[in-house]
PDB file of N, CA and C in Angstrom:
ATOM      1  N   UNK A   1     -57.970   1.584  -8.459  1.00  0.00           N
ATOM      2  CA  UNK A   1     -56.583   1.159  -8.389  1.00  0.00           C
ATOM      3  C   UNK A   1     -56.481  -0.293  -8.833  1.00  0.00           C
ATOM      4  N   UNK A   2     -55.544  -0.321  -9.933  1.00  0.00           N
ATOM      5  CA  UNK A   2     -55.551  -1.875 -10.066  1.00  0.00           C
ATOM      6  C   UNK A   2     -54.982  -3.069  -8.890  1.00  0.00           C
ATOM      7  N   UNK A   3     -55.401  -3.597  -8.664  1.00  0.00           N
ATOM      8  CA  UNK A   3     -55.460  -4.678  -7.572  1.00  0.00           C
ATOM      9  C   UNK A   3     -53.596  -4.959  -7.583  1.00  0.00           C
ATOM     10  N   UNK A   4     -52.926  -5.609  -8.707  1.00  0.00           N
ATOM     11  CA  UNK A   4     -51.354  -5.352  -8.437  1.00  0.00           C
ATOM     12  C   UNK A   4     -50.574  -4.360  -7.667  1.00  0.00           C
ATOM     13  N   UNK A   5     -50.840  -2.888  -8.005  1.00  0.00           N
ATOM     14  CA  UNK A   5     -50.555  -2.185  -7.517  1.00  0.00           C
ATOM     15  C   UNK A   5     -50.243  -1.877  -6.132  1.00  0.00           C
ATOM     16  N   UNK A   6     -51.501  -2.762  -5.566  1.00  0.00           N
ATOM     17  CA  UNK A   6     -51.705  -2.430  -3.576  1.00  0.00           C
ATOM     18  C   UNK A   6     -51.188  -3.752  -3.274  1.00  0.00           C
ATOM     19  N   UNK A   7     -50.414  -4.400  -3.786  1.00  0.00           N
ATOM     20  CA  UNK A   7     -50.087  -5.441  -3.628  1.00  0.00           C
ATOM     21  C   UNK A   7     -48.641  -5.356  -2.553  1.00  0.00           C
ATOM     22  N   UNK A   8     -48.703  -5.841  -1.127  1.00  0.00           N
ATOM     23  CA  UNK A   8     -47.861  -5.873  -0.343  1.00  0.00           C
ATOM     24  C   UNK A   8     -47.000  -7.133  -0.189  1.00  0.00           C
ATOM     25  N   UNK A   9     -46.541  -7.035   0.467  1.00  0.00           N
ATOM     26  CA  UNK A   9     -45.250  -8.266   0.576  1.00  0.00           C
ATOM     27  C   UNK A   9     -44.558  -8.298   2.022  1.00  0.00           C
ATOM     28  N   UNK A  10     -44.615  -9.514   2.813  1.00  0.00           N
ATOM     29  CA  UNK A  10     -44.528  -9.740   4.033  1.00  0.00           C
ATOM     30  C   UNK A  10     -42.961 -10.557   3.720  1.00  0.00           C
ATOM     31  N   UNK A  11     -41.698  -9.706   3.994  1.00  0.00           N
ATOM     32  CA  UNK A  11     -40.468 -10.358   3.853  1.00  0.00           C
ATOM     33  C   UNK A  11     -39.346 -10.206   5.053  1.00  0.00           C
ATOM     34  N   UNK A  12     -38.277 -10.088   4.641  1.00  0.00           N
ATOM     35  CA  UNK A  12     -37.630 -10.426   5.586  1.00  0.00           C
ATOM     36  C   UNK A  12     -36.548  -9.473   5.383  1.00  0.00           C
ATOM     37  N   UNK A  13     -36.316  -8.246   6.354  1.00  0.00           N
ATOM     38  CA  UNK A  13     -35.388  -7.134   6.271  1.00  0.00           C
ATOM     39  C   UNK A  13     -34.152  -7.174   6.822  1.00  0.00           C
ATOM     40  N   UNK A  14     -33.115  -7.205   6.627  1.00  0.00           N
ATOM     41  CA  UNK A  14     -32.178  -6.525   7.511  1.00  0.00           C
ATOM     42  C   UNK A  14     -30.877  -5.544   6.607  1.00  0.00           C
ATOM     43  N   UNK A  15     -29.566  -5.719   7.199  1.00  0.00           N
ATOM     44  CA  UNK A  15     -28.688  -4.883   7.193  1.00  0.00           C
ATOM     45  C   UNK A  15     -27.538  -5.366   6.247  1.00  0.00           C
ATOM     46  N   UNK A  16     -27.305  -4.576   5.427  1.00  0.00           N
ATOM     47  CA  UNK A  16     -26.260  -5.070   4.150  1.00  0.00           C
ATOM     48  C   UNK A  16     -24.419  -5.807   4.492  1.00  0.00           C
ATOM     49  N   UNK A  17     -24.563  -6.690   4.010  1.00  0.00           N
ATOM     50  CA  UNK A  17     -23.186  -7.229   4.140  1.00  0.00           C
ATOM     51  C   UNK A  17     -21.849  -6.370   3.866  1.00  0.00           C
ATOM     52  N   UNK A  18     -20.645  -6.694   4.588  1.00  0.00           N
ATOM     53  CA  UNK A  18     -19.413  -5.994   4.114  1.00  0.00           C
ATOM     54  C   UNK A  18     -19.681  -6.349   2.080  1.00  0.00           C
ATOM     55  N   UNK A  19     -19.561  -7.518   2.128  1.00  0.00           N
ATOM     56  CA  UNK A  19     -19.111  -7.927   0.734  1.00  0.00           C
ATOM     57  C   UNK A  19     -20.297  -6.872  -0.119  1.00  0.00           C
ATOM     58  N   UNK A  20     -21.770  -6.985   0.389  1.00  0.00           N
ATOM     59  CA  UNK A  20     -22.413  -6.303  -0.473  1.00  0.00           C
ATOM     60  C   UNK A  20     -21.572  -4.772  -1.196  1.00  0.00           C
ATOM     61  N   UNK A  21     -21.184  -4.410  -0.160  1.00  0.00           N
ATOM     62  CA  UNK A  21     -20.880  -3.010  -0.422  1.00  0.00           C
ATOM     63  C   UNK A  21     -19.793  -2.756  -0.944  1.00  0.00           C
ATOM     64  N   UNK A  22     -18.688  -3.432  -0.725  1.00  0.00           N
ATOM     65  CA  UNK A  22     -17.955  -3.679  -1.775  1.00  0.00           C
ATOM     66  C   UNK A  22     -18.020  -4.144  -3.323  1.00  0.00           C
ATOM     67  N   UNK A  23     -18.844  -5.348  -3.540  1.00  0.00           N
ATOM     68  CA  UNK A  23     -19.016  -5.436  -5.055  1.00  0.00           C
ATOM     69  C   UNK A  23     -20.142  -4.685  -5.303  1.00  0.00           C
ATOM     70  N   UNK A  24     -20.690  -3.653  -4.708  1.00  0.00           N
ATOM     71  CA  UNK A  24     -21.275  -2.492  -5.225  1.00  0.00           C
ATOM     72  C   UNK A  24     -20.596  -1.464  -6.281  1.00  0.00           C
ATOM     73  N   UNK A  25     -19.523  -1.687  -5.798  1.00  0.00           N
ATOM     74  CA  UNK A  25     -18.211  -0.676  -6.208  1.00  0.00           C
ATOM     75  C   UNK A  25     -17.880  -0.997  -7.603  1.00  0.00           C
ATOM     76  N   UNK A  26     -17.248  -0.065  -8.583  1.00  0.00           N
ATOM     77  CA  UNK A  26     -17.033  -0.919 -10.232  1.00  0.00           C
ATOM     78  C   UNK A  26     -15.948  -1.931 -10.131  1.00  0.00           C
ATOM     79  N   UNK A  27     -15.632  -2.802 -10.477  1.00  0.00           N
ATOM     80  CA  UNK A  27     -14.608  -3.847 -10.998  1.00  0.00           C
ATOM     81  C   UNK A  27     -13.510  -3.672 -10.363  1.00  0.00           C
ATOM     82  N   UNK A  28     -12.753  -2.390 -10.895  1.00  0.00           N
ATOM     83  CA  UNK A  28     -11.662  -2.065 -10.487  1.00  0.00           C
ATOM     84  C   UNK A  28     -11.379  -1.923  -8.787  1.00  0.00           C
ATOM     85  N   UNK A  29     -12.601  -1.579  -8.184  1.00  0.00           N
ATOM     86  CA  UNK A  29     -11.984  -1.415  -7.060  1.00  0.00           C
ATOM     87  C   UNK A  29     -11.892  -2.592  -6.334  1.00  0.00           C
ATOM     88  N   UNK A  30     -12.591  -3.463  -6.608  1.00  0.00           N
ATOM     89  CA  UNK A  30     -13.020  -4.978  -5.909  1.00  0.00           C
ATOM     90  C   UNK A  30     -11.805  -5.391  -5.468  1.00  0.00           C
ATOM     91  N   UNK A  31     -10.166  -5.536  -5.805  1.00  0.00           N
ATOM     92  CA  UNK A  31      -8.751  -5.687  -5.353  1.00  0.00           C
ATOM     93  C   UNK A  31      -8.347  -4.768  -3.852  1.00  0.00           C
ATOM     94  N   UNK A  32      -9.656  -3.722  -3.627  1.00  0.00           N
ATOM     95  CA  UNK A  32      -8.870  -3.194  -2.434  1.00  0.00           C
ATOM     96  C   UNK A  32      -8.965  -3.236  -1.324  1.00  0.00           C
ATOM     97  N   UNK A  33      -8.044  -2.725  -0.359  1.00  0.00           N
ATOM     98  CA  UNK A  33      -8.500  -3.620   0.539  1.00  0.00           C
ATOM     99  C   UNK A  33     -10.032  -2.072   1.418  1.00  0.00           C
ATOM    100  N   UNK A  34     -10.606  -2.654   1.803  1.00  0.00           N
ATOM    101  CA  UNK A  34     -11.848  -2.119   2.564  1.00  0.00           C
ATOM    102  C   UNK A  34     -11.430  -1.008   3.621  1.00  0.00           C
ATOM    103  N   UNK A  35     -10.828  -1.359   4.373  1.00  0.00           N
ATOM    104  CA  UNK A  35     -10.267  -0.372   5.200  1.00  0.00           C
ATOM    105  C   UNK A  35      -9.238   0.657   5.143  1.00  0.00           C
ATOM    106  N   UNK A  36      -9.139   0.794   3.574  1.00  0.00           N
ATOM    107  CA  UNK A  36      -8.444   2.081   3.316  1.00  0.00           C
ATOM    108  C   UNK A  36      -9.432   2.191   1.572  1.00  0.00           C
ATOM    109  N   UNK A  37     -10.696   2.049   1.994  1.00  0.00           N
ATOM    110  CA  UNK A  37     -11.653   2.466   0.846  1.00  0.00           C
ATOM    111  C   UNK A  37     -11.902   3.790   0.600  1.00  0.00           C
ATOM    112  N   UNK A  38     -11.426   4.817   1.371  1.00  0.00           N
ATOM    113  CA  UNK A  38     -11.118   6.282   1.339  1.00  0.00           C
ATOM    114  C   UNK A  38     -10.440   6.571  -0.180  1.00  0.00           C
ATOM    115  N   UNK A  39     -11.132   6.377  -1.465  1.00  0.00           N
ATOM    116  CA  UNK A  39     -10.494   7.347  -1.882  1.00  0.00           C
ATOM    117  C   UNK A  39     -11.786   6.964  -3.840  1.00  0.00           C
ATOM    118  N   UNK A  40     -11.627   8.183  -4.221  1.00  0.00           N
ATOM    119  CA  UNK A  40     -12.425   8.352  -5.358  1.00  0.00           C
ATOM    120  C   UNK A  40     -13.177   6.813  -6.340  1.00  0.00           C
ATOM    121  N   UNK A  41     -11.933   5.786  -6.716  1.00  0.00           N
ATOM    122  CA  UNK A  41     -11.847   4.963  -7.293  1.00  0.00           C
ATOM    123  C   UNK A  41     -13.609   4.016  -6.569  1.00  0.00           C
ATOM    124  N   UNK A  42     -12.867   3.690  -5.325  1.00  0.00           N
ATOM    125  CA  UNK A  42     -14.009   3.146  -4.207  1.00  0.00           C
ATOM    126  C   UNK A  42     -15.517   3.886  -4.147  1.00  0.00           C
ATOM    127  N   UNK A  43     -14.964   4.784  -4.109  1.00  0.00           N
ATOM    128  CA  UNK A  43     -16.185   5.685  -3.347  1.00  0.00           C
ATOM    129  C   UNK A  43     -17.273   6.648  -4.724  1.00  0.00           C
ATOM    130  N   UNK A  44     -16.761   7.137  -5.730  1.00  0.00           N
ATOM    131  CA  UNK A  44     -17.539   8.044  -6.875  1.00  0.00           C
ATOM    132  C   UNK A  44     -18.379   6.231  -7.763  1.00  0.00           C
ATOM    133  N   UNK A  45     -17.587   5.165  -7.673  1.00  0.00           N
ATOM    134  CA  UNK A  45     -18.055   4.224  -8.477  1.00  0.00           C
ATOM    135  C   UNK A  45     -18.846   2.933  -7.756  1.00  0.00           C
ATOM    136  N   UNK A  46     -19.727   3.399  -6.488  1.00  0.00           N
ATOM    137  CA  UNK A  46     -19.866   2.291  -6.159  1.00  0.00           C
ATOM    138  C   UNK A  46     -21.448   3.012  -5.391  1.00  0.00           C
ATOM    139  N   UNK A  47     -22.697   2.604  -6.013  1.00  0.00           N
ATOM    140  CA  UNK A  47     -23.885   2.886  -5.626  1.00  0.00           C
ATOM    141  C   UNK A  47     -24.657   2.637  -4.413  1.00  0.00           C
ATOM    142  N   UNK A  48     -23.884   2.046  -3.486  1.00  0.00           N
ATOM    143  CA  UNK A  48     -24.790   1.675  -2.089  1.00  0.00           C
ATOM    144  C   UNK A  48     -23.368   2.955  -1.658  1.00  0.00           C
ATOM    145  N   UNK A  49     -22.881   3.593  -1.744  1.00  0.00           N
ATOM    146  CA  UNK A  49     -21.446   4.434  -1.245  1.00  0.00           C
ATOM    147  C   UNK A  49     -22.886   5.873  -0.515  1.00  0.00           C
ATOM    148  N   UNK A  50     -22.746   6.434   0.470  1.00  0.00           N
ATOM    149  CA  UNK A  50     -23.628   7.612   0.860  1.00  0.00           C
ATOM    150  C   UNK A  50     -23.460   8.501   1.893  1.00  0.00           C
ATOM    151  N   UNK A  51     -21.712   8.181   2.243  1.00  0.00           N
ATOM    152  CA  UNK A  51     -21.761   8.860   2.581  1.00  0.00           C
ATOM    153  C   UNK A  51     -21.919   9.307   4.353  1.00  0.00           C
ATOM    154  N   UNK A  52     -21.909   8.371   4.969  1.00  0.00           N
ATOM    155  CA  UNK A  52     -23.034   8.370   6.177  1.00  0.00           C
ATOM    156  C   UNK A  52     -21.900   7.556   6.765  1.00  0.00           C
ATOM    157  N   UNK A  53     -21.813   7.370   8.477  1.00  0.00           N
ATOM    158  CA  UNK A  53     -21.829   5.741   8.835  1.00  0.00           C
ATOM    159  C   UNK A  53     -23.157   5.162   9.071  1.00  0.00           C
ATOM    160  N   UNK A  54     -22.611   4.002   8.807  1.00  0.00           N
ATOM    161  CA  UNK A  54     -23.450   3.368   8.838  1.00  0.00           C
ATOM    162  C   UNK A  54     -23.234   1.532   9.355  1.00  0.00           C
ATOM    163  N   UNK A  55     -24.252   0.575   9.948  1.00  0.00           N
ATOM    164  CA  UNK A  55     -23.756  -0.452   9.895  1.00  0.00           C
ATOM    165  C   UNK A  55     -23.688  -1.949   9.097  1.00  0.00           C
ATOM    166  N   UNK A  56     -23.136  -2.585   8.977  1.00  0.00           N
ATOM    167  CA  UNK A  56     -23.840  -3.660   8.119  1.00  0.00           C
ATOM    168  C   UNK A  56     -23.949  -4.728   9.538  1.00  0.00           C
ATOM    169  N   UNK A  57     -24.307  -6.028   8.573  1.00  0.00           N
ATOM    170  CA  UNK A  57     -24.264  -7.386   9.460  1.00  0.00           C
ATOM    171  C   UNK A  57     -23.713  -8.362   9.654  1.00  0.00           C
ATOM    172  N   UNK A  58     -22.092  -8.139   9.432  1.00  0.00           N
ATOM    173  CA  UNK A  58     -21.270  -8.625   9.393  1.00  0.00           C
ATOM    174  C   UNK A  58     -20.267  -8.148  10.498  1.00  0.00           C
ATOM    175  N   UNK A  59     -20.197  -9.286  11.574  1.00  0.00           N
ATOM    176  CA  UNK A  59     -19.870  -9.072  13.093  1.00  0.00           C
ATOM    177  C   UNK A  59     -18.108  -9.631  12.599  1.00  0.00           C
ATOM    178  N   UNK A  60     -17.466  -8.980  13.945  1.00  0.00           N
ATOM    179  CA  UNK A  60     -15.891  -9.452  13.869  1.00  0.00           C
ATOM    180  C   UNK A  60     -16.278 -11.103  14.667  1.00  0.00           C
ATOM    181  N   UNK A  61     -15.425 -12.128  14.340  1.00  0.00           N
ATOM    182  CA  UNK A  61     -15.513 -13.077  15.225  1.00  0.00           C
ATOM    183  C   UNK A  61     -14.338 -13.200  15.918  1.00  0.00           C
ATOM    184  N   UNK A  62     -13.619 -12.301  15.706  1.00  0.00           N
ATOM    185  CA  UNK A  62     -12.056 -12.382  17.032  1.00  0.00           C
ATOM    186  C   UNK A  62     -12.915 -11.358  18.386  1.00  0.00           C
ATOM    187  N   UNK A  63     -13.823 -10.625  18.250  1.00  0.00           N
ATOM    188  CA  UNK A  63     -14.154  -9.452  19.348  1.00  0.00           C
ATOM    189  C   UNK A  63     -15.846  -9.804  19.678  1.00  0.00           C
ATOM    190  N   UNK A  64     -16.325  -9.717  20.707  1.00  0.00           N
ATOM    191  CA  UNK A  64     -17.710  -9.911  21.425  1.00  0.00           C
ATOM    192  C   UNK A  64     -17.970  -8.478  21.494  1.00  0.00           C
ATOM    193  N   UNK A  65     -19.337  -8.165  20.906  1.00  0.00           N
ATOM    194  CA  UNK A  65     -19.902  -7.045  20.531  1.00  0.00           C
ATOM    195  C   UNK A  65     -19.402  -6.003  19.655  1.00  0.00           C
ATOM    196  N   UNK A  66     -18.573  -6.496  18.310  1.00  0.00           N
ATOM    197  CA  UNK A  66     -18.049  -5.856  17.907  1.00  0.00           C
ATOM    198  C   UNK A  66     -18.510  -5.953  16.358  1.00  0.00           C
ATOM    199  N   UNK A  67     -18.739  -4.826  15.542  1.00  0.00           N
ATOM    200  CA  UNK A  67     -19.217  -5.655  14.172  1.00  0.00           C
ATOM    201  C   UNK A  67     -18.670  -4.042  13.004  1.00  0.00           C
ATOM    202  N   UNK A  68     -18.696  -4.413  11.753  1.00  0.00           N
ATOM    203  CA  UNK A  68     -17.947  -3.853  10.544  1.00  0.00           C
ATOM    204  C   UNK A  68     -19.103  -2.609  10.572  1.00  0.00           C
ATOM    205  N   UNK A  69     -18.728  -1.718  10.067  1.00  0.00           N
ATOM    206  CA  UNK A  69     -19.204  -0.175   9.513  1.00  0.00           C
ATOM    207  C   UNK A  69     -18.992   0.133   8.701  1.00  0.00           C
ATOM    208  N   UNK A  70     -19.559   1.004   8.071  1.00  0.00           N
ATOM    209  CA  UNK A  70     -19.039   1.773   7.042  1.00  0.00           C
ATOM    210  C   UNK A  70     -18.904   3.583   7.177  1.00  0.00           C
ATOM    211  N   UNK A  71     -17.708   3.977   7.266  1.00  0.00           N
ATOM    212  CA  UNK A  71     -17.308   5.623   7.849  1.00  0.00           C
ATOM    213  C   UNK A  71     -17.916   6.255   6.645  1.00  0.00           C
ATOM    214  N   UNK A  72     -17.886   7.131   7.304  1.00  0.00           N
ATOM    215  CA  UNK A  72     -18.559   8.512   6.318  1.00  0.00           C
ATOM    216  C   UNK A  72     -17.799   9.126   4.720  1.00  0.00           C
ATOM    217  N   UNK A  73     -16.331   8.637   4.882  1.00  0.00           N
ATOM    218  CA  UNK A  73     -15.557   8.671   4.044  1.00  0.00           C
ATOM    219  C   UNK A  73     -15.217   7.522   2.885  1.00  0.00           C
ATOM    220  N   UNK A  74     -16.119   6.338   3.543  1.00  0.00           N
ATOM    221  CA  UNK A  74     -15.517   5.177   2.502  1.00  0.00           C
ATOM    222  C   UNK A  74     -15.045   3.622   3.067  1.00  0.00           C
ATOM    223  N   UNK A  75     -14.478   3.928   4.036  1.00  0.00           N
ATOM    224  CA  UNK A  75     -14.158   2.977   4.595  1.00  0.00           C
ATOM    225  C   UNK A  75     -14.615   2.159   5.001  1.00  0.00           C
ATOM    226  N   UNK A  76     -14.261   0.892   5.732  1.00  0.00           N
ATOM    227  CA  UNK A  76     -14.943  -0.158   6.036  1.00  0.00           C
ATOM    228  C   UNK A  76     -14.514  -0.330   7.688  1.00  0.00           C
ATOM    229  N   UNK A  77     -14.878  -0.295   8.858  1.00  0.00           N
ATOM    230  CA  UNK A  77     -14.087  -0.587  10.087  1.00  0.00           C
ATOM    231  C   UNK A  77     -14.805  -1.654  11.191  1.00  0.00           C
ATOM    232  N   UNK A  78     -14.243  -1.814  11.712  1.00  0.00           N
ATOM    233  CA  UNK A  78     -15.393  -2.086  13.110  1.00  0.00           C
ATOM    234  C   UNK A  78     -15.543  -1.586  14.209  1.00  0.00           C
ATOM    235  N   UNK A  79     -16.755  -1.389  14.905  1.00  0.00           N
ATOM    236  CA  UNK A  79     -16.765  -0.763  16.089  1.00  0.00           C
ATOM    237  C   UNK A  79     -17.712  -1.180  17.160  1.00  0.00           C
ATOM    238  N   UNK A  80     -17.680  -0.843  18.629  1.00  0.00           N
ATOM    239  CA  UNK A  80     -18.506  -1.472  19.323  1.00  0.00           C
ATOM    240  C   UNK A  80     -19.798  -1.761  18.895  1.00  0.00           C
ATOM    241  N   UNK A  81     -20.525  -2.307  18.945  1.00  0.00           N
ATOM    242  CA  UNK A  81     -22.239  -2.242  18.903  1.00  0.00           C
ATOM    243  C   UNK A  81     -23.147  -1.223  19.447  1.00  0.00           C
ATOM    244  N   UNK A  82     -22.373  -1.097  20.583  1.00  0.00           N
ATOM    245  CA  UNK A  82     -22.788   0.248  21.194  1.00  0.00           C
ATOM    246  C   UNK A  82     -23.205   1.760  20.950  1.00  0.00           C
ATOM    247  N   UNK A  83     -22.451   1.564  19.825  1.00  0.00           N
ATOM    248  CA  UNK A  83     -22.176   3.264  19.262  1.00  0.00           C
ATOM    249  C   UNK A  83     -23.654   3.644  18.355  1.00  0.00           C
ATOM    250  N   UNK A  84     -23.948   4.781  18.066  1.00  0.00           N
ATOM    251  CA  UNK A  84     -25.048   5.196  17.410  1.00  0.00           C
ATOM    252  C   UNK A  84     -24.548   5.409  16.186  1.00  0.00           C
ATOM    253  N   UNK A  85     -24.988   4.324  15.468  1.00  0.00           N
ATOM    254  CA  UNK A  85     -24.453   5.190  13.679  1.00  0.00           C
ATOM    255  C   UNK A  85     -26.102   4.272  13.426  1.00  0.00           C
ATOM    256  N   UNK A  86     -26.319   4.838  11.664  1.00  0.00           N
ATOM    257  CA  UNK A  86     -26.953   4.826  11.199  1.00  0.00           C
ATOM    258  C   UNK A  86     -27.478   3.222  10.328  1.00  0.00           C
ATOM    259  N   UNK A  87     -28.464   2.702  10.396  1.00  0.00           N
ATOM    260  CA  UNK A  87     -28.663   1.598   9.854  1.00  0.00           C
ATOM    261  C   UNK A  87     -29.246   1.730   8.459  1.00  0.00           C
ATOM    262  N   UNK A  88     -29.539   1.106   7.437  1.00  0.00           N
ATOM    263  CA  UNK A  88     -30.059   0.942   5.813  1.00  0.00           C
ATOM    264  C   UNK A  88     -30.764  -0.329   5.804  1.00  0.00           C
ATOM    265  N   UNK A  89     -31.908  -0.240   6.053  1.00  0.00           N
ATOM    266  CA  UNK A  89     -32.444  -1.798   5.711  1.00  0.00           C
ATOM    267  C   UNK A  89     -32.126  -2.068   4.236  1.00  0.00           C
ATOM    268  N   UNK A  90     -32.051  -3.470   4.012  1.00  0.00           N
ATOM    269  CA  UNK A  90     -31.836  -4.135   2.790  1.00  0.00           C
ATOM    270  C   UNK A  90     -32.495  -5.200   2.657  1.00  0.00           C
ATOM    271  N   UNK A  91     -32.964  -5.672   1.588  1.00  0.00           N
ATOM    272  CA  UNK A  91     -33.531  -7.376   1.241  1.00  0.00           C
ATOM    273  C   UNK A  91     -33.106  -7.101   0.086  1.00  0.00           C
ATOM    274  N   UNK A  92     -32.943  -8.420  -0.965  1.00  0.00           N
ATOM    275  CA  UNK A  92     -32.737  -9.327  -1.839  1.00  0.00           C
ATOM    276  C   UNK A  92     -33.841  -9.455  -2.652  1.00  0.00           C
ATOM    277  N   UNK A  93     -33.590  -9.676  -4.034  1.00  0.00           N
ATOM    278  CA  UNK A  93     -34.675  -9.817  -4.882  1.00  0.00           C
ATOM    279  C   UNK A  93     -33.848 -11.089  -5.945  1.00  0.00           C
ATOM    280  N   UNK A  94     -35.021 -12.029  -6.312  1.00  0.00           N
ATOM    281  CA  UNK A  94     -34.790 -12.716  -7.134  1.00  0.00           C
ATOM    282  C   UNK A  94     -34.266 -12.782  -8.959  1.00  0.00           C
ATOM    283  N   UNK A  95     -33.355 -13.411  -9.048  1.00  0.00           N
ATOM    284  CA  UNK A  95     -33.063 -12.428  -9.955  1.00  0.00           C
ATOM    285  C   UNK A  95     -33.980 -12.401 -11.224  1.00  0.00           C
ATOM    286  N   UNK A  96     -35.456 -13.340 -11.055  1.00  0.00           N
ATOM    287  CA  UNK A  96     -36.537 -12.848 -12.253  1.00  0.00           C
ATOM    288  C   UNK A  96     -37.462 -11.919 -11.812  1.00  0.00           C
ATOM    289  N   UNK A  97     -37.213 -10.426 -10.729  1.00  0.00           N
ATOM    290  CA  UNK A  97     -37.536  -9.129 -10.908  1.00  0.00           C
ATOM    291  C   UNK A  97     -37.183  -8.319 -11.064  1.00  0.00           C
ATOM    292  N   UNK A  98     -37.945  -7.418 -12.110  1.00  0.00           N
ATOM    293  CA  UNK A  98     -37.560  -6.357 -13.146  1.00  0.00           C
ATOM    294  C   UNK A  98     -38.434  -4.947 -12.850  1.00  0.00           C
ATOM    295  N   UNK A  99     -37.203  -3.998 -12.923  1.00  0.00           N
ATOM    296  CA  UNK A  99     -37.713  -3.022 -12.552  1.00  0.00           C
ATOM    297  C   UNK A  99     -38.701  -2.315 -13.762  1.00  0.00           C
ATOM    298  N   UNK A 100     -39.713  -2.275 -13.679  1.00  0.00           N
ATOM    299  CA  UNK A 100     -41.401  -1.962 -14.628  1.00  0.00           C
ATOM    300  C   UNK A 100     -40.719  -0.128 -14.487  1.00  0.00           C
ATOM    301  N   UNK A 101     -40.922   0.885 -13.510  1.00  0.00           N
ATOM    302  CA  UNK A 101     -40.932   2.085 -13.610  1.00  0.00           C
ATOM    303  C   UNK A 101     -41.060   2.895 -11.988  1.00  0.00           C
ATOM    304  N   UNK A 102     -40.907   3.814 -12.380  1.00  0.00           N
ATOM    305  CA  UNK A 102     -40.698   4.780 -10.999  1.00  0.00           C
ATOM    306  C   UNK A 102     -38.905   5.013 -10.914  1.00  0.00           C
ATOM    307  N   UNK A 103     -38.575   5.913  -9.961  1.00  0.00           N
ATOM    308  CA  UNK A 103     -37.612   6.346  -9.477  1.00  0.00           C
ATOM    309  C   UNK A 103     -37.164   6.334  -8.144  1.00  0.00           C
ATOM    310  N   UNK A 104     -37.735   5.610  -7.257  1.00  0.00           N
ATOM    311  CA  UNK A 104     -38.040   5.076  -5.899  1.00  0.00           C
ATOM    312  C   UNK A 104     -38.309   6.605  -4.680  1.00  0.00           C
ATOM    313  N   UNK A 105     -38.519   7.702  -5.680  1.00  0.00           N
ATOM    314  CA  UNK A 105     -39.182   8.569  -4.842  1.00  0.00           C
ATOM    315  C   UNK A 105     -40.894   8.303  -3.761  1.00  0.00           C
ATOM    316  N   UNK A 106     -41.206   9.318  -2.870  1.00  0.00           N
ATOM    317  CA  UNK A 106     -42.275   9.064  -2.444  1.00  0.00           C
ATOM    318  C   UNK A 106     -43.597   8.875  -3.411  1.00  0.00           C
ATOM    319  N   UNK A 107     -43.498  10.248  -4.731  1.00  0.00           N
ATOM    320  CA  UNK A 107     -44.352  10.409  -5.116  1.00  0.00           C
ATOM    321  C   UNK A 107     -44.124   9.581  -6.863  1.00  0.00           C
ATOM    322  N   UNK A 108     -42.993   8.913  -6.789  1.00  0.00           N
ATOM    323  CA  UNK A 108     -43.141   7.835  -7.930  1.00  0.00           C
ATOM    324  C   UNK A 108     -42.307   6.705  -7.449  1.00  0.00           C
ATOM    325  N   UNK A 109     -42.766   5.830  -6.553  1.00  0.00           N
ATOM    326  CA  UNK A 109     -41.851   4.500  -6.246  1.00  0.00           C
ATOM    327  C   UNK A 109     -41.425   3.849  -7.488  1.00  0.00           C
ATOM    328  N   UNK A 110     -40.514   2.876  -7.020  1.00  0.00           N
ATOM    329  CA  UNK A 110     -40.730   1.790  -8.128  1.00  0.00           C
ATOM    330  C   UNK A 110     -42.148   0.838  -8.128  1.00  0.00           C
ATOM    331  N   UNK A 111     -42.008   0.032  -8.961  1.00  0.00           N
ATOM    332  CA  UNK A 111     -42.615  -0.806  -9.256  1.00  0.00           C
ATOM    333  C   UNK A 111     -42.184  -1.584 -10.450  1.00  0.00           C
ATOM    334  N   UNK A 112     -42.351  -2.847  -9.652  1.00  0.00           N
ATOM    335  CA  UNK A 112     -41.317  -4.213  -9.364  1.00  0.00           C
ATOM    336  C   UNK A 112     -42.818  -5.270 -10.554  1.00  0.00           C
ATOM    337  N   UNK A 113     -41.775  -6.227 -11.305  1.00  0.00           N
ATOM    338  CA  UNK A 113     -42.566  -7.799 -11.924  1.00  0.00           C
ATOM    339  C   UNK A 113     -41.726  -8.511 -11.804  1.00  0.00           C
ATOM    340  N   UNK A 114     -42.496 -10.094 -11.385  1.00  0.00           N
ATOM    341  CA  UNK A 114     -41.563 -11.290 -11.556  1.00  0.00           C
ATOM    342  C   UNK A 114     -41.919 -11.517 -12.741  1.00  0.00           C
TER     343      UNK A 114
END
């Protein structure tokens, strides 16, 4: 195995921003507002979109224990902390790495060059 290959990386994970997930979305939808993101425009054109709830890391600061989601339909809301929805780890990449090959399956990851 070439030595690059097994090459690991000790970073720093967490949970995707409202904004991420919005300018995920194409151009056009970027004018709308988030909490009525329910509908094709938002949702068929925007690649972190799956479908799921899920949470990001972007807390309300008017409410204590309260932070933004994303509904199964599109939307953007907030809800207790409490509740069980689904998390997506995320990190950041610089923007001098380039995706080399793979499909980020098990049996062909990517693989990443600075």
């Amino acid at each position: 195995m070439n030595p690059a290959e097994s090459t690991t990386y000790d970073a720093k994970i967490g949970l995707m921003y409202v904004s991420d997930y919005g300018y995920a979305a194409s151009p056009e939808a970027w004018t709308l507002n988030m909490s009525g993101y329910d509908n094709s425009t938002a949702t068929n054109n925007n690649w972190m979109y799956m479908g799921l709830y899920e949470w990001t890391i972007s807390r309300r600061s008017d409410r204590t224990y309260t932070a933004f989601d994303v509904i199964y339909f599109g939307d953007v809301n907030s809800d207790s902390v409490g509740r069980y929805i689904g998390v997506r780890p995320t990190f950041y990449l610089k923007s001098s790495v380039v995706l080399e090959s793979g499909d980020g399956t098990i049996d062909n990851p990517y693989r990443i060059s600075a």
